[in-house]
Each structure stands twice: as structure tokens, then as C-alpha cells.
C-alpha atoms as a PDB file:
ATOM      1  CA  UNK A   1     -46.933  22.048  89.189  1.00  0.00           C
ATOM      2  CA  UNK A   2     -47.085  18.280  89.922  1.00  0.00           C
ATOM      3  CA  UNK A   3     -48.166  17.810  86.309  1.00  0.00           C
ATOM      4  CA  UNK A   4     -44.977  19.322  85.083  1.00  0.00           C
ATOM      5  CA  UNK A   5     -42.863  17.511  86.981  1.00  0.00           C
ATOM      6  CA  UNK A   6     -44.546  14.383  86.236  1.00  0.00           C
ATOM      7  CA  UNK A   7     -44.233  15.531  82.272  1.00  0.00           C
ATOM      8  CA  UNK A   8     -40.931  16.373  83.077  1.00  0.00           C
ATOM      9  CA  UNK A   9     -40.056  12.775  84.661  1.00  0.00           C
ATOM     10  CA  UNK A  10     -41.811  11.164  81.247  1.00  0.00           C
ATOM     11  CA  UNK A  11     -39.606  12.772  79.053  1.00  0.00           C
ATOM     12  CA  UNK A  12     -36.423  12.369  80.723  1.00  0.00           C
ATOM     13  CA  UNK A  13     -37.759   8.190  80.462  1.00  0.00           C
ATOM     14  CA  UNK A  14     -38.164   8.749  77.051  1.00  0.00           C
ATOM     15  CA  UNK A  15     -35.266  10.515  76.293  1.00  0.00           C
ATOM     16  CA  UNK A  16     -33.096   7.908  78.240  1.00  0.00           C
ATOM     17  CA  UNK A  17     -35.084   5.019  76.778  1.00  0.00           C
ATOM     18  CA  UNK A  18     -34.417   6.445  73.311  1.00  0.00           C
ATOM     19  CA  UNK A  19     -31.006   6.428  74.107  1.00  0.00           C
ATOM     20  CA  UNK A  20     -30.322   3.355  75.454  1.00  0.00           C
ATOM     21  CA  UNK A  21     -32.238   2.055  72.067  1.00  0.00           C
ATOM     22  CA  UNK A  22     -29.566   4.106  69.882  1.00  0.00           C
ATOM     23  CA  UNK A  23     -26.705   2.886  72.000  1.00  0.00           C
ATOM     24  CA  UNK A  24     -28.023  -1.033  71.505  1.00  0.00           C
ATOM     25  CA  UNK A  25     -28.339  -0.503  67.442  1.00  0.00           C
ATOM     26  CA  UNK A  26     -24.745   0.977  67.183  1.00  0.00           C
ATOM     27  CA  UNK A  27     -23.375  -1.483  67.881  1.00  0.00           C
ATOM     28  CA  UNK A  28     -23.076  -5.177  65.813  1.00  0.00           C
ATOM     29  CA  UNK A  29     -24.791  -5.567  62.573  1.00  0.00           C
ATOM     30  CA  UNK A  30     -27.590  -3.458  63.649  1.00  0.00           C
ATOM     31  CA  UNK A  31     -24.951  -0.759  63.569  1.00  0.00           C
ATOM     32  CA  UNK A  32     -23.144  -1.469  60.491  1.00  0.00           C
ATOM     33  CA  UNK A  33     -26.532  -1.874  58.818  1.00  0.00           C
ATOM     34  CA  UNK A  34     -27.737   1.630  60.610  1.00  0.00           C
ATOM     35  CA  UNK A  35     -24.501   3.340  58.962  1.00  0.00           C
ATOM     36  CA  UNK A  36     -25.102   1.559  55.906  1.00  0.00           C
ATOM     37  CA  UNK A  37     -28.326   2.661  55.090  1.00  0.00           C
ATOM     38  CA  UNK A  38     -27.970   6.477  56.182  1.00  0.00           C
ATOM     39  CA  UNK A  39     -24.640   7.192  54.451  1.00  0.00           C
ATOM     40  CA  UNK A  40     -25.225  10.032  51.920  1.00  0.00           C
ATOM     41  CA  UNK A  41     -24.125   7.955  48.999  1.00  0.00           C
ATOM     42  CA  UNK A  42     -26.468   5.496  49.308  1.00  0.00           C
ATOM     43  CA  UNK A  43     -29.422   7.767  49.661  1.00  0.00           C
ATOM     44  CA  UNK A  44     -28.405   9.434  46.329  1.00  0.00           C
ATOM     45  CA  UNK A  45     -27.752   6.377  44.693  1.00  0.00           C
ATOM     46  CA  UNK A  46     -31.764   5.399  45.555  1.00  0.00           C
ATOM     47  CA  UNK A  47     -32.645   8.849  44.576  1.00  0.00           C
ATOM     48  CA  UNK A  48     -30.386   7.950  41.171  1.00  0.00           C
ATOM     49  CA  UNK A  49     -32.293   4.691  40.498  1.00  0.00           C
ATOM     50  CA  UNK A  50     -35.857   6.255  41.404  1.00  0.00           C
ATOM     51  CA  UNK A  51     -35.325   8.803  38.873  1.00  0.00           C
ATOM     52  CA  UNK A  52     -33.595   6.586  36.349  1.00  0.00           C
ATOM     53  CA  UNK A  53     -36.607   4.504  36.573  1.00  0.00           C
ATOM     54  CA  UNK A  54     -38.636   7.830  35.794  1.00  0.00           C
ATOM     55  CA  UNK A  55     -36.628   8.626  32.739  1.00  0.00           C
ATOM     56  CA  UNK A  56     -36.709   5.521  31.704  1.00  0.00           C
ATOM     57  CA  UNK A  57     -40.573   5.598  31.337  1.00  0.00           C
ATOM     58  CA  UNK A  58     -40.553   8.984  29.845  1.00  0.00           C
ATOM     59  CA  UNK A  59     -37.606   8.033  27.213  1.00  0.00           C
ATOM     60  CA  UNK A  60     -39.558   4.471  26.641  1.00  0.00           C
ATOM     61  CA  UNK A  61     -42.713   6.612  26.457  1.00  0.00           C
ATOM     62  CA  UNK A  62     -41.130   9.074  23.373  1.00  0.00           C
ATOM     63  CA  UNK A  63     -39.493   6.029  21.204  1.00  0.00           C
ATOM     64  CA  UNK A  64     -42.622   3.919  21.577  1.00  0.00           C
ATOM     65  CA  UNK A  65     -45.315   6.796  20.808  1.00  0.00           C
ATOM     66  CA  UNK A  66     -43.306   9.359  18.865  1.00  0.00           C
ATOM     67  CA  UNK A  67     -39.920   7.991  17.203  1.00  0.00           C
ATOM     68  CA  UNK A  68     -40.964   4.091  15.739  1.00  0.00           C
ATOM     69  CA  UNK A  69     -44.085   5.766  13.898  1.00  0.00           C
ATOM     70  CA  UNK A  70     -41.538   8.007  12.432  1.00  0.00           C
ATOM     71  CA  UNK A  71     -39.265   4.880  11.774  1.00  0.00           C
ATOM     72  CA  UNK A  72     -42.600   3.379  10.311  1.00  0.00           C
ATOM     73  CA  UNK A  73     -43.366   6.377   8.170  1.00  0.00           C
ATOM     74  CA  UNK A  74     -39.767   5.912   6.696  1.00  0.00           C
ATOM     75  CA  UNK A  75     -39.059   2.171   6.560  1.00  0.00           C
ATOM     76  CA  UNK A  76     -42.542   0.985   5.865  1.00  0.00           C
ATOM     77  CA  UNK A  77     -42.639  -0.881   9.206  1.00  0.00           C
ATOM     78  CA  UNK A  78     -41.825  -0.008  13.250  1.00  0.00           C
ATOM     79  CA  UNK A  79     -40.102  -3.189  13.843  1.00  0.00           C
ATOM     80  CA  UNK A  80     -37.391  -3.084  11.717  1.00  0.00           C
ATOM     81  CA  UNK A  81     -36.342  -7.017  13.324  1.00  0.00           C
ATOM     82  CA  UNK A  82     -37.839  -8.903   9.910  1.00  0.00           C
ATOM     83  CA  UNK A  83     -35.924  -6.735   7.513  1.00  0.00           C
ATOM     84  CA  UNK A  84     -32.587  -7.945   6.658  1.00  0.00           C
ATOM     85  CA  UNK A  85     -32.841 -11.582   7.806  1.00  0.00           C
ATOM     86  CA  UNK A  86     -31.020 -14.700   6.289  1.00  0.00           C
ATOM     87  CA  UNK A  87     -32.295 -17.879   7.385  1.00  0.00           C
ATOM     88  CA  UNK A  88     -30.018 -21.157   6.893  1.00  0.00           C
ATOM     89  CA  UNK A  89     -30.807 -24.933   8.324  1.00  0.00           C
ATOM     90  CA  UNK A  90     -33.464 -23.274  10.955  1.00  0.00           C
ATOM     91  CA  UNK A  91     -31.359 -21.124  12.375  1.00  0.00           C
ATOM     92  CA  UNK A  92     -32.072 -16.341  11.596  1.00  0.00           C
ATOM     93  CA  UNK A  93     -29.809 -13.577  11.096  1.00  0.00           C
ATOM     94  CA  UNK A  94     -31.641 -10.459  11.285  1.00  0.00           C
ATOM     95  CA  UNK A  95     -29.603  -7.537  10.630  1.00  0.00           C
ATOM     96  CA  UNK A  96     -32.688  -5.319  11.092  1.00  0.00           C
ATOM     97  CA  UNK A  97     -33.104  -6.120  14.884  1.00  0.00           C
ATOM     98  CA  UNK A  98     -29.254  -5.427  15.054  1.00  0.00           C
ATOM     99  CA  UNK A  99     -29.594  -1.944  13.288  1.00  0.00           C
ATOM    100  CA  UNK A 100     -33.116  -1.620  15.118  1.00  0.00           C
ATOM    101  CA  UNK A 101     -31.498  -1.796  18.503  1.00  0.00           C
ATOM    102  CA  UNK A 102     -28.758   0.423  17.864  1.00  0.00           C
ATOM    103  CA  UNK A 103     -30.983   3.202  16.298  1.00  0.00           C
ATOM    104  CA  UNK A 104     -33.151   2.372  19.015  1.00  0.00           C
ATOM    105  CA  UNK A 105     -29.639   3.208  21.383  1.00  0.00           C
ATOM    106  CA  UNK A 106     -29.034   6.232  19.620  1.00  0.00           C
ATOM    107  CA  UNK A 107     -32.482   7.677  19.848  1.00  0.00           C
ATOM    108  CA  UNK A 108     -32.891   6.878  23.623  1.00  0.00           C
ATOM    109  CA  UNK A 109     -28.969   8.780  24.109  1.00  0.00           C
ATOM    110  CA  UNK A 110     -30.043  12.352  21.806  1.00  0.00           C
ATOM    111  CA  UNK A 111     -33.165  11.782  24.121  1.00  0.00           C
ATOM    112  CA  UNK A 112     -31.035  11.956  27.682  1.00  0.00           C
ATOM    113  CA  UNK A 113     -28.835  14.390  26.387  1.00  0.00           C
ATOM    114  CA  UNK A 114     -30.943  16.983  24.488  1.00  0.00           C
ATOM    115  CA  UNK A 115     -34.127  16.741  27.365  1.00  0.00           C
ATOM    116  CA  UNK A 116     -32.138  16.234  30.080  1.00  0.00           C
ATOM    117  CA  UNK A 117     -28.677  16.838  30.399  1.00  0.00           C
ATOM    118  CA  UNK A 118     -28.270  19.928  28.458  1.00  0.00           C
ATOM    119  CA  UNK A 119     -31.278  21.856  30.012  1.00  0.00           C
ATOM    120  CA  UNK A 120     -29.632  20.882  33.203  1.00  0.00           C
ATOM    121  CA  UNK A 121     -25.983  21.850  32.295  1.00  0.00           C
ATOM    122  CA  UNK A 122     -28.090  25.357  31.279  1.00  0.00           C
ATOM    123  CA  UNK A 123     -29.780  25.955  34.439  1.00  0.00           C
ATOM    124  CA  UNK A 124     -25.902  25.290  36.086  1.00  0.00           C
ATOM    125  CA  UNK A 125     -24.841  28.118  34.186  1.00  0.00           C
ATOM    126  CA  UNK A 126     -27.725  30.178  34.882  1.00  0.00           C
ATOM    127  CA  UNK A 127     -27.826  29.845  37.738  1.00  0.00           C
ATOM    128  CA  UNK A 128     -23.678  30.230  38.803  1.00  0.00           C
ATOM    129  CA  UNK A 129     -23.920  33.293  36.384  1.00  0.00           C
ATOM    130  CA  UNK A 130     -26.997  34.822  38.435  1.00  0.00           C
ATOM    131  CA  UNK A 131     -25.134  34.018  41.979  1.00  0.00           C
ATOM    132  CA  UNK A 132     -21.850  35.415  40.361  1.00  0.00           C
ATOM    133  CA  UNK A 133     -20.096  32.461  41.839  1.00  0.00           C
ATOM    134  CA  UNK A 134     -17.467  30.819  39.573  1.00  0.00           C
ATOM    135  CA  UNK A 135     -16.081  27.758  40.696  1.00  0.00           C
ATOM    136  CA  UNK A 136     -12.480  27.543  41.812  1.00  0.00           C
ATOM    137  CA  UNK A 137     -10.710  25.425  39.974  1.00  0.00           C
ATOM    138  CA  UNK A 138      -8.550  23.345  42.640  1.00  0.00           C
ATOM    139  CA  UNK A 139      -5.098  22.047  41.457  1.00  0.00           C
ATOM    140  CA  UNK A 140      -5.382  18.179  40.585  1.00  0.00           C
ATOM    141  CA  UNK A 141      -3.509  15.924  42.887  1.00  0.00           C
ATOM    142  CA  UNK A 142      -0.996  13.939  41.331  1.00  0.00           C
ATOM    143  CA  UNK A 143      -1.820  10.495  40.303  1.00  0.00           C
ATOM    144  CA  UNK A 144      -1.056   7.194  42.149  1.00  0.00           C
ATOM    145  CA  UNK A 145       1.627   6.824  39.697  1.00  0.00           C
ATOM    146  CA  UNK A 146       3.196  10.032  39.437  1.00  0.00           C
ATOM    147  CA  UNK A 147       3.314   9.589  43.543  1.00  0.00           C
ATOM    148  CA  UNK A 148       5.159   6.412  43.081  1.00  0.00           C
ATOM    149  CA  UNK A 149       7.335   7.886  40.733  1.00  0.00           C
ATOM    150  CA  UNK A 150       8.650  11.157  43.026  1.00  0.00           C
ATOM    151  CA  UNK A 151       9.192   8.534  45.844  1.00  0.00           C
ATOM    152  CA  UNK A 152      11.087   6.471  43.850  1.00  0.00           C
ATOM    153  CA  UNK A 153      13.211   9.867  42.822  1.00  0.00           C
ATOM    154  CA  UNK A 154      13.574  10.715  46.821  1.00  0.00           C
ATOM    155  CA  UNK A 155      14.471   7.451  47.239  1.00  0.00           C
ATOM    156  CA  UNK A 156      17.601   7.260  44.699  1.00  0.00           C
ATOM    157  CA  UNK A 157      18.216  10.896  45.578  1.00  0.00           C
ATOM    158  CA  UNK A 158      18.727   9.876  49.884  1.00  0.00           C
ATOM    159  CA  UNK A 159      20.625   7.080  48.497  1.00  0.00           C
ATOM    160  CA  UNK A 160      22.827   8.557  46.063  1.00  0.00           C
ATOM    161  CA  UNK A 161      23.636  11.312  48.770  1.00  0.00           C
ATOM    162  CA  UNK A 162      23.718   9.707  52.115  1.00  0.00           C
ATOM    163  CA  UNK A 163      25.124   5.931  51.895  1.00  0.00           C
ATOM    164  CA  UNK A 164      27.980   4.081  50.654  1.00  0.00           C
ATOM    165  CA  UNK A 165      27.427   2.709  47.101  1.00  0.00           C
ATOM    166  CA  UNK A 166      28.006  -0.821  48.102  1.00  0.00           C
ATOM    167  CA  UNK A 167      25.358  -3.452  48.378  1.00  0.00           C
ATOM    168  CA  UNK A 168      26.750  -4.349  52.119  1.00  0.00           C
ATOM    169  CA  UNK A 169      26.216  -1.121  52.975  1.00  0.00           C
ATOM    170  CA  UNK A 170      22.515  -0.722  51.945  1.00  0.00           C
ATOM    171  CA  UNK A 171      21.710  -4.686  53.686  1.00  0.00           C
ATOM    172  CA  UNK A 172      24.022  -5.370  56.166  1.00  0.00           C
ATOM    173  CA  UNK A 173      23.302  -8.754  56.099  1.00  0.00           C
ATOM    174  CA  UNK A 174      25.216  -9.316  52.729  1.00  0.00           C
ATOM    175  CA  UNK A 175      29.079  -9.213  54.515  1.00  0.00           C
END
């Protein structure tokens, strides 16, 4: 019995001393730090670098081993950046490394989009087809503009109704 009571009497220590180390790191920059870090947006944003880092391997991984020998195959060469190249008083234009980098672009976008994205946007629909749950679509709230714009409308409407339609009356400071 002693022994749980003495168990007892360490956990209530540690439980307090936990405490009283939670209440010292909410407040000050510990705390703003503490709810910095363990907001949910900025554990998906690390979770959104970490696996943009991934893709970017994998994507890098398919143009360098898989797409520029097919760009090889066609144009003769992978690196396209000495075709098309002017040279005047030392200084290169190379229209190949222009057109390189923008095939390069394109290839790397049909990569995200036909490996990743649409498989994804497939399993979605899969999967809210299996569930039978369709989302809801929820009425879009109106714009900051249109907001200004119906208060600006309430605003002439008070005014046309309620007050005088002289200045003096509106800022009393004008008689």
C-alpha cells in the first residue's frame, strides 16, 4: 500500500511539474514559437515541401533517364543548349537552351499532372462514389467588393430616407 501511495505522490510531482513547464512555455516567445510550430498549417506545409522534394526526385529521375534519351533519339543530342546559338563580340544566344528549358517545363508539368494529380483526382471520385457522399456545395460569400458595394447602397438608402438633404444636416459642423 505504501508503494502506491508513494507512486501516487510521484505522479502527482510529475504531473504538476509538467504543468508548471507548459504554463512557463506559453507564455513569451517560447509561446508564440510553441503555437507557431504546432499550428496545422504549418505541419502540412512541411509535409507539402517533404513530398515536393520526393516528386521532385521522381519527376527529375523520369526526364533525366527516360524523356532526354527520347529528346536524343529525335534531335540527335540530349542537350539541346548548343543548337540554335548565335555568337557576336564574345557574347551567346542559344535558343536551344531556351526551347530546352521550356520542353524541359512542359515535360516535368504532363509528368505532375498525368502521375500525380489525375490518379489522385480518381481515387477522390472513387472513393466519394464508394462512401455515397457528395459534397455540398455551400453558397459563395460575397466578395470584399460586392460587401462594400451593398453598404454603400444601405448607406444612400438610410440617407435618402431618414435625413434632411442638406449638407448641414448630415455634419453639423457646416452652419
Amino acid at each position: 500500500m505504501a508503494s502506491r501511495s508513494s507512486s501516487h505522490s510521484m505522479t502527482d510531482k510529475a504531473l504538476n511539474a509538467s504543468q508548471q513547464l507548459s504554463a512557463l512555455t506559453d507564455k513569451g516567445p517560447l509561446g508564440g514559437f510553441k503555437k507557431f510550430i504546432s499550428r496545422g498549417s504549418m505541419v502540412d506545409m512541411a509535409v507539402g515541401v517533404v513530398m515536393g522534394a520526393a516528386v521532385t526526385a521522381v519527376v527529375n529521375s523520369i526526364v533525366k533517364s527516360f524523356i532526354s534519351p527520347l529528346i536524343a533519339m529525335i534531335f540527335g543530342k540530349a542537350d539541346m543548349s548548343k543548337l540554335l546559338t548565335l555568337t557576336y563580340n564574345g557574347a551567346t544566344i542559344s535558343f536551344g537552351a531556351i526551347i530546352g528549358e521550356i520542353i524541359n517545363f512542359l515535360i516535368v508539368a504532363a509528368a505532375v499532372y498525368f502521375c500525380i494529380i489525375l490518379p489522385i483526382n480518381k481515387l477522390r471520385d472513387m472513393t466519394r462514389a464508394a462512401t455515397g457522399v457528395e459534397e455540398e456545395e455551400s453558397p459563395a460569400e460575397p466578395s470584399p467588393e460586392e460587401q462594400t458595394v451593398v453598404l454603400l447602397q444601405e448607406i444612400r438608402d438610410q440617407l435618402n430616407n431618414g435625413s434632411p438633404s442638406s449638407p448641414s444636416a448630415i455634419n453639423p459642423s457646416l452652419r
